[in-house]
Protein backbone atom coordinates (compact mmCIF):
# COMPACT_ATOMS: atom_id res chain seq x y z
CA UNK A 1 146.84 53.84 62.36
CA UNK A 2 143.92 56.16 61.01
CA UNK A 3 143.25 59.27 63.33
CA UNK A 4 139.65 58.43 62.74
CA UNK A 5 137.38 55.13 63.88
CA UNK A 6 135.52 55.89 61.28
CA UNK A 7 135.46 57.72 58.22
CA UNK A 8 132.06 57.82 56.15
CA UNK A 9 131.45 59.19 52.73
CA UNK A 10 128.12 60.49 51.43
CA UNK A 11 127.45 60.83 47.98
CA UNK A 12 126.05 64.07 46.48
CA UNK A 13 126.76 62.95 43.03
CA UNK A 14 124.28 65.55 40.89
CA UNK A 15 123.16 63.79 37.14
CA UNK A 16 120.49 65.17 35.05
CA UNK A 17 116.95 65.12 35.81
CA UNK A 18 116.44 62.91 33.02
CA UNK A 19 118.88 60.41 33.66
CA UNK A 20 117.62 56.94 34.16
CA UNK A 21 119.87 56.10 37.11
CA UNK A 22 119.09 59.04 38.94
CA UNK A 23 121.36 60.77 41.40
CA UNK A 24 122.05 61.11 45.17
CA UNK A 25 121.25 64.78 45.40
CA UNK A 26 118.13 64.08 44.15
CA UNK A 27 117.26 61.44 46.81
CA UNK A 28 118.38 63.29 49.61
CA UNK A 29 121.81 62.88 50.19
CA UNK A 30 122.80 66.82 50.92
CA UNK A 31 120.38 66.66 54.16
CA UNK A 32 122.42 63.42 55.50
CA UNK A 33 125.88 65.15 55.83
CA UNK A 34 124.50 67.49 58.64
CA UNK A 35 122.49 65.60 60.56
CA UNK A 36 125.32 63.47 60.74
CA UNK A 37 127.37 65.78 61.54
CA UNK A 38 125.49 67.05 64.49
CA UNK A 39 124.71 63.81 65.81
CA UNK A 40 128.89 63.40 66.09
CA UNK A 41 128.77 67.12 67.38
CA UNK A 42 126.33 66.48 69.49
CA UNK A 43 128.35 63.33 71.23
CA UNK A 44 131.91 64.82 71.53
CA UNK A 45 133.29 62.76 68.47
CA UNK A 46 134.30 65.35 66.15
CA UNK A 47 137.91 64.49 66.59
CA UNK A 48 137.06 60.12 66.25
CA UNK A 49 134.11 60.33 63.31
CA UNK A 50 134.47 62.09 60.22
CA UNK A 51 131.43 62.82 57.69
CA UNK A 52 132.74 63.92 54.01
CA UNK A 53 130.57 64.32 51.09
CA UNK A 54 131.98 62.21 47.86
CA UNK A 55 131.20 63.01 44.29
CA UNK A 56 129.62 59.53 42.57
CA UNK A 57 129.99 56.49 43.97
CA UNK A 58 128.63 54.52 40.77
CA UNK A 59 125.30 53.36 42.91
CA UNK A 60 123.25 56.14 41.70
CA UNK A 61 119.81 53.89 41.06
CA UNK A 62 120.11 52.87 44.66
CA UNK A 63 121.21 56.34 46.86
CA UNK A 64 121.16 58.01 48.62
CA UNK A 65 124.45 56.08 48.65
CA UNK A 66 126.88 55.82 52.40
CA UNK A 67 130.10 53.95 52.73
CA UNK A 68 131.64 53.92 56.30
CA UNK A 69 135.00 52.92 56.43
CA UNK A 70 137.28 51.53 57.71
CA UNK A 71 134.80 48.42 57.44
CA UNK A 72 133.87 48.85 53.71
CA UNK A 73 130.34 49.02 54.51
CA UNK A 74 127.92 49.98 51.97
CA UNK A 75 124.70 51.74 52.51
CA UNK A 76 122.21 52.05 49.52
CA UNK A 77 118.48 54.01 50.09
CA UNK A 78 119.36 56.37 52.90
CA UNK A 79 117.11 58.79 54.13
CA UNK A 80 116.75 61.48 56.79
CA UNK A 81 114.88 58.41 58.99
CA UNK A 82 118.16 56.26 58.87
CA UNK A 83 120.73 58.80 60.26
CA UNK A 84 120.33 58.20 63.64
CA UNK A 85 120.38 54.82 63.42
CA UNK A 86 123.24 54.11 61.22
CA UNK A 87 125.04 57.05 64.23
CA UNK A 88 123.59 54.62 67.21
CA UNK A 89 123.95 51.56 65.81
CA UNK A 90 127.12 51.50 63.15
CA UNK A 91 129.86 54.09 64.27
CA UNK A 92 129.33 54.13 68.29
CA UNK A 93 128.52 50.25 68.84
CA UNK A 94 129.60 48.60 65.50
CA UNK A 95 126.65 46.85 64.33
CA UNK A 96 125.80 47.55 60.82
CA UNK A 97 122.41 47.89 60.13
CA UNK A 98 121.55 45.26 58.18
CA UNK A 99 118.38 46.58 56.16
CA UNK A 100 120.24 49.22 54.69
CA UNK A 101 123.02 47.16 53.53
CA UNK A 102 123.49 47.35 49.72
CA UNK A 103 123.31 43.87 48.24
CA UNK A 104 125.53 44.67 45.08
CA UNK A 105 128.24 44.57 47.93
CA UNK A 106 127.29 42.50 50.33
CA UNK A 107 124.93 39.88 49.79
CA UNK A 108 127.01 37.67 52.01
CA UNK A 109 126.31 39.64 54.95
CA UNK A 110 122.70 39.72 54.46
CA UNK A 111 122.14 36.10 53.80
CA UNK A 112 123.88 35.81 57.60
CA UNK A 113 121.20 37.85 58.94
């Protein structure tokens, strides 16, 4: 069994200005990781919730990219106004939030919704 409940991964994937994709970093992505982190912190779940930054995630046009796992959710067009409630909603009561699914990976979920 995983130590964690959840483990989430934050891309801070860094391309060229110029690049037609774009990046994460560019969109926001290094401001996510502490807010997150605080919000854990903040909640006594340090040892249950763990917040790592990733290198690419190959979903650059749509980051700030977030993958929580062990569910395999994906997250696409993250900002500082979704942390807290991907924290309240996702990793302490288990509901994904739906409008920030990505629907290159789950299209099925959203068409539930």
């Amino acid at each position: 069994m995983s130590r964690f409940i959840h483990h989430v991964f934050i891309c801070e994937n860094r391309r060229p200005e110029d690049d037609p994709k774009g990046c994460c970093a560019s969109k926001g992505s290094p401001e996510l990781i502490p807010a997150l982190r605080e919000l854990i912190k903040q909640h006594g779940l340090t040892s249950k919730i763990r917040i790592n930054s990733s290198g690419c995630l190959a979903n650059c046009s749509r980051g700030s990219s977030v993958v929580v796992y062990p569910e395999g959710i994906w997250y696409s067009k993250v900002s500082m106004d979704d942390v807290a409630e991907i924290f309240h909603e996702h990793l302490l009561n288990g509901r994904p939030v739906t409008r920030l699914l990505d629907p290159k990976f789950h299209a099925d979920l959203m068409e539930r919704q």
